[in-house]
Every structure is written in C-alpha cells, then in structure tokens.
Protein backbone atom coordinates (compact mmCIF):
# COMPACT_ATOMS: atom_id res chain seq x y z
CA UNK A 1 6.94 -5.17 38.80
CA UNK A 2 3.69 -4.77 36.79
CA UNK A 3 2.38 -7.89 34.67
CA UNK A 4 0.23 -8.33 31.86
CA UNK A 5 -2.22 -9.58 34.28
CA UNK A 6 -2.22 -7.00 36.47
CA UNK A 7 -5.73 -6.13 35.74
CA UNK A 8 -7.31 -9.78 34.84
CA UNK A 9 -6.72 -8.67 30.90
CA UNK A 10 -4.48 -10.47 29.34
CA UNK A 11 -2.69 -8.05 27.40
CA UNK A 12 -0.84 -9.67 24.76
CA UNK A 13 -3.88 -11.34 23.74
CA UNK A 14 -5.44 -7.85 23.79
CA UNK A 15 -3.38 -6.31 21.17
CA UNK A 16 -2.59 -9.39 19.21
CA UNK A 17 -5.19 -8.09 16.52
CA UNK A 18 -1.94 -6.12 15.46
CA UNK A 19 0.19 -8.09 13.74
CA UNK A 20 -2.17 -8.54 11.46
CA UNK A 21 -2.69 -5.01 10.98
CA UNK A 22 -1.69 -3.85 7.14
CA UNK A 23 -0.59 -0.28 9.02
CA UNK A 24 2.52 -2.99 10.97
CA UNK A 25 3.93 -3.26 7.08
CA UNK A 26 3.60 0.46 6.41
CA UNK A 27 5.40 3.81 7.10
CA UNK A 28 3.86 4.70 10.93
CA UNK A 29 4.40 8.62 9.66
CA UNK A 30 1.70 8.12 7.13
CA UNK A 31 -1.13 7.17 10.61
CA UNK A 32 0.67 9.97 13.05
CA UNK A 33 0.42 13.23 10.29
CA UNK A 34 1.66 16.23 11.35
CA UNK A 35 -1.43 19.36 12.21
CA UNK A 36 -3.26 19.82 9.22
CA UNK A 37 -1.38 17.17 7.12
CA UNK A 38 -3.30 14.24 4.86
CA UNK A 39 -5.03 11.21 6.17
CA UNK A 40 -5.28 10.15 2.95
CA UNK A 41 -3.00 7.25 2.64
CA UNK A 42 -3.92 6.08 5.86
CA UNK A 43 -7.20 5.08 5.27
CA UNK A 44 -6.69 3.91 2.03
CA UNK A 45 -4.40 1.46 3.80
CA UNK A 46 -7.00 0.74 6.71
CA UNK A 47 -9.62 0.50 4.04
CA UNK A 48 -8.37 -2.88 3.37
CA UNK A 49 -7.24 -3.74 6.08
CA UNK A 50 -8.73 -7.01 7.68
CA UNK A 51 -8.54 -5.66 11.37
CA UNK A 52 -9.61 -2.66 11.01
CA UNK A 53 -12.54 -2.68 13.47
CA UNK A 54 -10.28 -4.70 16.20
CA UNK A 55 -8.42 -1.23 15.86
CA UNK A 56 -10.88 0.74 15.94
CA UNK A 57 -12.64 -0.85 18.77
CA UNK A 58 -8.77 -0.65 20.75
CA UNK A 59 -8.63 2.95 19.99
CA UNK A 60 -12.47 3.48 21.44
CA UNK A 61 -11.55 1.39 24.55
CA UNK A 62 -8.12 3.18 25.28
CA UNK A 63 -9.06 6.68 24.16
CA UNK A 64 -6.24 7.25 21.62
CA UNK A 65 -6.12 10.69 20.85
CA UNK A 66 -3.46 10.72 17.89
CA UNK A 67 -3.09 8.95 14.94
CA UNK A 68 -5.40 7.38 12.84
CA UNK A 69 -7.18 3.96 14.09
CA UNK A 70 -9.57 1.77 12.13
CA UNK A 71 -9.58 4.03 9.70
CA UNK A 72 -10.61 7.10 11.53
CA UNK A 73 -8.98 10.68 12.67
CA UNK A 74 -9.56 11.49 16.24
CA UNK A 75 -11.82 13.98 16.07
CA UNK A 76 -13.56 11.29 13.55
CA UNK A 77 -13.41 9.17 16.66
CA UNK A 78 -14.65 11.89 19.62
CA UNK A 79 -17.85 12.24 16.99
CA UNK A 80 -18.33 8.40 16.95
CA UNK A 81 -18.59 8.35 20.74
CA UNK A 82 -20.57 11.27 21.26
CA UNK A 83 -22.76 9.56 18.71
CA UNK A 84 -23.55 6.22 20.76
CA UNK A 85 -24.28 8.39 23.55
C-alpha cells in the first residue's frame, strides 16, 4: 500500500495550502469551465484569495492541465513556464 511518504514528501502537508483556498467555499464548476466557457468568476475569486500563489506554485509543480489555479487558465500557465525558460 502506497503512503504519503512514499516519496520523502509529506503530502498532506503539501496540499494543506487548500483549505484555505477561497475556491474550497465556492462552486468547483466555476474553476473546471466547459471549452470556450468564462474564467471570469474564477479569478475574481482567486484574485482575493490569500493562497493563491501556493496554488499556483502546486499547479506549476504537478502540471495541472485543467482548471484554473492561482488564478490562471492552462494555457495561461504553459506561457508562464515557457517564459522562465
């Protein structure tokens, strides 16, 4: 059986940025949109949101390729990479 320690990351403590996440008290349709629907609300709720660059920094780290994180789209996110690079 796999552990949370499996890989010397303790991964609780890795996603406990998350309950403090503002997007935990919201509807999790409004951060998964369907093709070509609005982002809007969203980011206006990761705007303010005091984790916001924990999440971002998770979705970075664990490629997420849906949804929005930190305040950012995925192809938002594939541009901030290729940016560092």
């Amino acid at each position: 059986m796999d552990d949370i320690w499996t890989l010397g990351v303790n991964a609780e403590d890795e996603f406990a940025w998350h309950q403090h996440a503002l997007c935990a008290q919201t509807d999790p349709e409004a951060f998964f949109p369907e093709k070509g629907g609005s982002t809007r609300e969203a980011k206006r709720v990761c705007s303010s949101c005091t984790v916001r660059a924990e999440c971002l920094e998770y979705a970075l780290a664990n490629d997420e390729r849906f949804g929005i994180w930190g305040g950012l789209s995925e192809r938002e996110r594939r541009k901030l990479k290729r940016q560092a690079i």
